[in-house]
Structure formats: structure tokens, C-alpha cells
Protein backbone atom coordinates (compact mmCIF):
# COMPACT_ATOMS: atom_id res chain seq x y z
CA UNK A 1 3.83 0.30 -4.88
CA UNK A 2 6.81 2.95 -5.71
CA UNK A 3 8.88 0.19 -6.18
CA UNK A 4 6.71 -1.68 -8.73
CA UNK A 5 6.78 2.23 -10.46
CA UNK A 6 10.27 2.11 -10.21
CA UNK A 7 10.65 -1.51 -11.27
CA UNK A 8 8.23 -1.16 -14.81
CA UNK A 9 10.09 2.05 -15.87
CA UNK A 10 13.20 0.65 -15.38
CA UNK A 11 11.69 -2.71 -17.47
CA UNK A 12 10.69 -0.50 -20.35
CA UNK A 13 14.01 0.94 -20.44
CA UNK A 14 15.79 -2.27 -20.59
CA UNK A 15 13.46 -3.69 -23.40
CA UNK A 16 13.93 -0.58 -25.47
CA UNK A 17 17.82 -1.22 -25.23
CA UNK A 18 17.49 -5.02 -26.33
CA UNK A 19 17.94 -6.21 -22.81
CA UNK A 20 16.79 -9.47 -20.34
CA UNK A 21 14.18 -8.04 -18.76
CA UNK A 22 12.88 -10.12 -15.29
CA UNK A 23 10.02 -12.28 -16.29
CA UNK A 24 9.32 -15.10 -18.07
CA UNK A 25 8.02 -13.25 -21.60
CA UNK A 26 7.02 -9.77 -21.97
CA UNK A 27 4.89 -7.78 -24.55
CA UNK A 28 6.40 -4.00 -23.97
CA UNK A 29 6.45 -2.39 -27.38
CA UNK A 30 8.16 0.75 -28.41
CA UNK A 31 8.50 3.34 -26.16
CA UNK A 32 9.90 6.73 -27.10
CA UNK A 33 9.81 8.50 -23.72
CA UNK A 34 9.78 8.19 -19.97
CA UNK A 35 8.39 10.08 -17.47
CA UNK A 36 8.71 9.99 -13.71
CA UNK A 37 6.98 12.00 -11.10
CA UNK A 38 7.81 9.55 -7.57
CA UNK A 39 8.92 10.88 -3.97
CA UNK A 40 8.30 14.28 -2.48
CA UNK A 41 10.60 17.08 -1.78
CA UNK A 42 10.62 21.10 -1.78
CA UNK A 43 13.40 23.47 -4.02
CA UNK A 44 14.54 25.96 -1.36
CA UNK A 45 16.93 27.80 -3.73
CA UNK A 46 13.99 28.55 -5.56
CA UNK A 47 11.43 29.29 -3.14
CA UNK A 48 9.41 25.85 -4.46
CA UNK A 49 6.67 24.11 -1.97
CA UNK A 50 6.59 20.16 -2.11
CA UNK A 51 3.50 20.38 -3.77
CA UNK A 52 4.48 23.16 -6.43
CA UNK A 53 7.76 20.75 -7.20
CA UNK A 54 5.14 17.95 -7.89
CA UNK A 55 2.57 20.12 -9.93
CA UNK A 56 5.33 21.32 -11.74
CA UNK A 57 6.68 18.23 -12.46
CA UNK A 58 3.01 16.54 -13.22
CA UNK A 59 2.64 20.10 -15.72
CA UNK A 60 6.24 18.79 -17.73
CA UNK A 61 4.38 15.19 -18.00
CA UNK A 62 0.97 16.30 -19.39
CA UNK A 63 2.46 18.66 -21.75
CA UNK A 64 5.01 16.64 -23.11
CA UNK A 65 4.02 12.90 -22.99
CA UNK A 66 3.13 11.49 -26.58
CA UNK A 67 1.27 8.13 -27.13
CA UNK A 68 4.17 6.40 -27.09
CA UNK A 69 5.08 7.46 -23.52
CA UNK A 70 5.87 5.77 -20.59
CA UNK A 71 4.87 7.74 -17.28
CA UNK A 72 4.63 6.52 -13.22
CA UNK A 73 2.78 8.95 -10.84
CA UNK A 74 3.19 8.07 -7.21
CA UNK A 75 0.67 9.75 -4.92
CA UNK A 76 -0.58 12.79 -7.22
CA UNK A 77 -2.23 15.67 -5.07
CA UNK A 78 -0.85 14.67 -1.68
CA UNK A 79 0.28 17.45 -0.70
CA UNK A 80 -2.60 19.49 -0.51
CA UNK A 81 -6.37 19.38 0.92
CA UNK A 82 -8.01 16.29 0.34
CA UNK A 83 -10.29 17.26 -1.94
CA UNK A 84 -8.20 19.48 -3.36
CA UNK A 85 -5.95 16.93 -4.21
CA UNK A 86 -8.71 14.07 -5.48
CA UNK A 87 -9.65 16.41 -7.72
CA UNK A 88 -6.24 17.48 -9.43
CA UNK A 89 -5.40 13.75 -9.35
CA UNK A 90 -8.78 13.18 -11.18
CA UNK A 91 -7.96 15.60 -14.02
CA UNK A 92 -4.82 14.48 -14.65
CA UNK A 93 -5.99 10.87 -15.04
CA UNK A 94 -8.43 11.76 -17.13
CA UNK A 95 -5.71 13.66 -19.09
CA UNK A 96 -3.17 11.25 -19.81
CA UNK A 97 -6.29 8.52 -21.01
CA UNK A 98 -7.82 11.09 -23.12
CA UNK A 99 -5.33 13.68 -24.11
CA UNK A 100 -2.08 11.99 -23.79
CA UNK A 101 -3.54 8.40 -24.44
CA UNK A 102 -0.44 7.05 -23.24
CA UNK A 103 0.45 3.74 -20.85
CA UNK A 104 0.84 4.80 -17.15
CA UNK A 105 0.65 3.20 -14.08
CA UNK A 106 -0.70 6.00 -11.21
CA UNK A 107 -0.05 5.22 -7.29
CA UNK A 108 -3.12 6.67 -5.20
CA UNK A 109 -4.19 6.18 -1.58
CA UNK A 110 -7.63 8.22 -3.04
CA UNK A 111 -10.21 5.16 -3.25
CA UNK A 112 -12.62 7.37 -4.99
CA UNK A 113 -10.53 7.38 -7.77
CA UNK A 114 -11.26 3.75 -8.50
CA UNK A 115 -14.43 4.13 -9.87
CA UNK A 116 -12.71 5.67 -13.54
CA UNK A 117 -12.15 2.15 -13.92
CA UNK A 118 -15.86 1.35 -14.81
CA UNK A 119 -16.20 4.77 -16.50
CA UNK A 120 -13.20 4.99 -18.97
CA UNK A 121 -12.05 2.00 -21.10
CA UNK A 122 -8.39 2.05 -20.90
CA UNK A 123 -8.10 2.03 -17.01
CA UNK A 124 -7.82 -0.66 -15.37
CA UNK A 125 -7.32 -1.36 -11.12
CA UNK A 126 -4.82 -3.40 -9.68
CA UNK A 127 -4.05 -3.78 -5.94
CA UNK A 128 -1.31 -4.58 -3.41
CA UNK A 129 -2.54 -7.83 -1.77
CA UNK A 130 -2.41 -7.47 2.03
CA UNK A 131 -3.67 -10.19 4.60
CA UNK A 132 -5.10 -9.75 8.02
CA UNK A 133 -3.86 -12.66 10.75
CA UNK A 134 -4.63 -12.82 14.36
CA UNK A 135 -5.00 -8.77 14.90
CA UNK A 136 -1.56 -8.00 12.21
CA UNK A 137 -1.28 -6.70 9.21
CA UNK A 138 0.66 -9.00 6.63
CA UNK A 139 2.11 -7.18 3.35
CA UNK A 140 2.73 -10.03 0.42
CA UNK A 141 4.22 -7.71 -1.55
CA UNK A 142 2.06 -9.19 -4.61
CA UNK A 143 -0.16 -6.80 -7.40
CA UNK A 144 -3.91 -8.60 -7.86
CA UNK A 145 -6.67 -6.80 -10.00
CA UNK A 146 -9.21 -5.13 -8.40
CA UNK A 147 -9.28 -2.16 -5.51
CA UNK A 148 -8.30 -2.01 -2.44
CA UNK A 149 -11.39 -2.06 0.43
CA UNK A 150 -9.85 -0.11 2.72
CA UNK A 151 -6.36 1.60 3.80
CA UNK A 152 -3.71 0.18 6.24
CA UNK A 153 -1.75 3.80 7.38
CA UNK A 154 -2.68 3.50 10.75
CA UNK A 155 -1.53 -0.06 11.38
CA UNK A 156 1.41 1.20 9.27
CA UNK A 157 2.20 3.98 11.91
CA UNK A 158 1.97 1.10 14.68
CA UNK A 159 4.97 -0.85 12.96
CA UNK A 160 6.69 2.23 12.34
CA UNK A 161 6.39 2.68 16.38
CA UNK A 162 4.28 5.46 16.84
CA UNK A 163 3.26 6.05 20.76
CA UNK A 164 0.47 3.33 22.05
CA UNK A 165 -1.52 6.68 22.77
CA UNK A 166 -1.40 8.00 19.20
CA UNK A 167 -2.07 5.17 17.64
CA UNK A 168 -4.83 4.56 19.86
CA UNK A 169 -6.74 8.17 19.35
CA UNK A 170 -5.89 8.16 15.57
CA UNK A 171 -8.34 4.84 15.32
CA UNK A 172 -10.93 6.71 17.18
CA UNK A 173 -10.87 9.68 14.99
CA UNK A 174 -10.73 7.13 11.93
CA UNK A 175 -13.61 5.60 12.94
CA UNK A 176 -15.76 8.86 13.91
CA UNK A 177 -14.62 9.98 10.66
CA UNK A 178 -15.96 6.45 8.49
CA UNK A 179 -18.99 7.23 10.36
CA UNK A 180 -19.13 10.47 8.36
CA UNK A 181 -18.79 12.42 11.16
CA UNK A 182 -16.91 15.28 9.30
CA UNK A 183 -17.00 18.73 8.46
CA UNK A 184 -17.26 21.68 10.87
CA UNK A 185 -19.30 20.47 13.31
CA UNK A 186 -17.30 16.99 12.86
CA UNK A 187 -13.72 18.60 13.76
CA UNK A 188 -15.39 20.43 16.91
CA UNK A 189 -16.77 17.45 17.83
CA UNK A 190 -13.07 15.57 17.74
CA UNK A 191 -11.43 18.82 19.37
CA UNK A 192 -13.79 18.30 22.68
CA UNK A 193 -13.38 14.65 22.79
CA UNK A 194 -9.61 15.39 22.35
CA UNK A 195 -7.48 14.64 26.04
CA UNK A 196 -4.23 15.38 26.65
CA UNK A 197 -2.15 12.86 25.57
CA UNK A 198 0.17 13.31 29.06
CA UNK A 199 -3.22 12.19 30.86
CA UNK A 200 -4.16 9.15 28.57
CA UNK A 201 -3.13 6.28 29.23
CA UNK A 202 -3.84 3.33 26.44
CA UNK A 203 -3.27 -0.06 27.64
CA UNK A 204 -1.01 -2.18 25.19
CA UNK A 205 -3.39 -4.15 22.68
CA UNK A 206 -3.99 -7.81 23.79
CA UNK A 207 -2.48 -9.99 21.43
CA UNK A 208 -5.35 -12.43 19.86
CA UNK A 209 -5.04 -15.87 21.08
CA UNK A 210 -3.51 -18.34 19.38
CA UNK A 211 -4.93 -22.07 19.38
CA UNK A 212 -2.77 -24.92 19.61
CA UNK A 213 -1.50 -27.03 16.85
CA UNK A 214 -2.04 -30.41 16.73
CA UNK A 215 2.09 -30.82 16.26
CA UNK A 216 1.97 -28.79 19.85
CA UNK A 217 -0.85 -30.80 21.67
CA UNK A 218 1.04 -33.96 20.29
CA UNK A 219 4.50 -33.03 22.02
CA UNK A 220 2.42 -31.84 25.46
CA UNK A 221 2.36 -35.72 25.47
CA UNK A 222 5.56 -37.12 25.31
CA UNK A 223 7.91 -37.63 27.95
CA UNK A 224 11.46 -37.12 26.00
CA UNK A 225 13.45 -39.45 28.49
CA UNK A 226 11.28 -42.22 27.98
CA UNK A 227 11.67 -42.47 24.46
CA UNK A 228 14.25 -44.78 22.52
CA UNK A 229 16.12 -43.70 19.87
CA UNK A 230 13.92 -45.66 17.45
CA UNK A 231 11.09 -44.39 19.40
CA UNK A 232 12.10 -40.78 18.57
CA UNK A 233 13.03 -41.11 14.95
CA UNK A 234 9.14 -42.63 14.52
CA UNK A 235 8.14 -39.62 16.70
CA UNK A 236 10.20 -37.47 14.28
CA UNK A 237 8.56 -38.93 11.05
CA UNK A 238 4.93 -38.60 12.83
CA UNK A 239 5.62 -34.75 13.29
CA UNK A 240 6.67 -33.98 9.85
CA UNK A 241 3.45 -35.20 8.65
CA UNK A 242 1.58 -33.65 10.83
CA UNK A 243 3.09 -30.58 9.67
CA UNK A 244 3.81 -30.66 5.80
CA UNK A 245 -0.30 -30.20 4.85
CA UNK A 246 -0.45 -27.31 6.68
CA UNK A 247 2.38 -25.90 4.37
């Protein structure tokens, strides 16, 4: 998703300048300013926290941004409390569709936020399409309309190679909290149940099984040796068939 930021400000800017831009048409329009607010880091020399960098930066956008504007947000409110963070990312939504009334495409891993599509006119939802095969998690890297169902961090953290044992408790805790199993009593209730990760020990995930082709049962049958070199050139043929439907 920060690439597709990246990629439509960098589209705009190329359009603007009378340039190819990658698609097959494109209706862009004038724009007279872009704004970015994508990644995450703190200002040291001046005593900045991530998240004051990225409210600061958000503050520049909302207060300068004209109709004409072009802005990306990547993961507004991230680097605070949860709710803490819906809620700025909320307001500043609202802002730039009522205030600003400019084009913007805003990043968020907040599903709740979703629902401004049915409540204000000129948002709209769009999704990274993700497919689930055999127990894996398959990213095709392709934008459909709509929201997301559900979130994909901790399956994420697997393929980033996070300890068996983390991985393992983090899907507990996920689902105790889906349960809504939060709040005070919710976190004591995790702490309890927590073990010591040096005493756990999380056997590897099974992988799913994984039924046989019919181009697989086909060559449990043949006896290579016995087969002519016509024989094998048919035999050839007969498995690219078998195979080119399923593509």
C-alpha cells in the first residue's frame, strides 16, 4: 500500500509536467500541490517523538492543502494508543473531505474507519487483494474496491521469521482479544495465562495436505524404461493437456 502512495504521487507529478504516465489512459487533472506524510521516524536534534514528527507533519497538510491538492497518508495515528490514534485519524479524514475537499488516498490498518465510506460521499474503499491457500498467506499485490475483512500482521510476523513461540502466543492473544476479551480485566486475564516463553515449547505448524494432481497420479503409472521414444513424446503431449486448464 505505501508503494501504491508513492506510485500515484509520483503519477500526478508526471502528468502535471506533460509526461507518459504508466497506464493505458488517465483522467488526473490539475494539481497545484503535493503532500506527503509516509514512513515513521523521530527528530533527535530537536527533541521530536515519531508520533509528534507525524502530527506535525499531518498539522502542515491540513493547514495548507487547497482543493486542488494532492496528499498520501500512510498509517495516520500509529504511533499512539489505539483509540487514541482511530480517533485523530478520524478527524483528519473528515478534515481533508470537508475542509480541505481535496483528492487523497489514506493508508489505515484501523477497519473502523471504513464505515466513512457509507457516511460521507466523496470516500470511497479500496483494498489490497490477499488470498488464503493451503494454511499461507498469498499477497497479489492488486487494489479491488471494498474493505478488507480482517488483518494479516501476524502471518506477516511468521514470514518475517518471528520465533514459532511468539507467533504462536500472539494468535492466542488475537483470538482472546476478537472474542472481546479486553480491557482491564482482559489484560489480567492474558498476564496469568502468560508462560515463559523459555518453558513453551510450540510444535512447528503441520503443513496442510496437499492432494495429488491428476498430472502426478498419471506419472505414478509409468515405467520410464519401458517407454519408446514415440511412446514418450505422446506421453509428453498427454501431460501438457492435462495441465494447461488448470492454468
Amino acid at each position: 500500500k505505501s508503494t501504491f502512495l508513492r506510485q500515484n504521487a509520483l503519477i500526478a507529478v508526471l502528468a502535471q509536467a506533460g509526461g507518459f504516465v504508466p497506464a493505458g489512459s488517465a483522467r488526473i487533472g490539475r494539481v497545484d500541490q503535493v503532500f506527503s506524510r509516509v514512513g515513521a521516524s523521530d527528530d533527535l536534534a530537536r527533541g521530536r517523538s515519531t508520533f509528534m514528527v507525524e502530527m506535525v507533519e499531518t498539522a502542515a497538510i491540513l493547514n495548507q492543502a487547497g482543493a486542488r491538492a494532492f496528499v498520501i497518508l500512510d498509517e495516520i495515528g500509529r504511533g499512539t494508543a489505539t483509540y487514541d490514534g482511530l480517533s485523530i485519524a478520524w478527524a483528519v479524514l473528515e478534515h481533508l473531505h470537508g475542509v480541505n475537499r481535496c483528492r487523497a488516498l489514506f493508508a489505515t490498518h484501523y477497519h473502523e474507519m471504513t464505515a466513512l465510506a457509507e457516511r460521507l460521499d466523496g470516500v470511497e474503499n479500496a483494498t489490497v487483494a490477499v488470498r488464503e491457500w493451503e494454511g499461507e498467506v498469498i499477497f497479489l499485490h492488486e487494489l479491488r474496491r471494498g474493505a478488507a475483512d480482517r488483518s494479516y500482521g501476524v502471518q506477516v510476523a511468521r514470514l518475517a521469521g518471528l520465533p514459532d513461540a511468539v507467533i504462536g502466543r500472539a494468535r492466542e492473544v488475537l483470538d482472546m482479544l476478537e472474542r472481546g476479551d479486553q480491557g482491564q480485566r482482559g489484560a489480567k486475564t492474558l498476564i496469568d495465562d502468560l508462560p515463559l516463553f523459555a518453558a513453551v515449547s510450540v510444535p512447528p505448524a503441520r503443513p496442510a495436505p496437499i492432494k495429488a494432481s491428476a498430472v502426478e497420479d498419471r506419472l505414478k503409472t509409468i515405467h520410464p524404461d519401458a517407454l519408446s521414444p514415440r511412446e514418450a513424446l505422446a506421453l509428453l503431449y498427454e501431460l501438457r493437456e492435462m495441465i494447461v486448464p488448470e492454468a
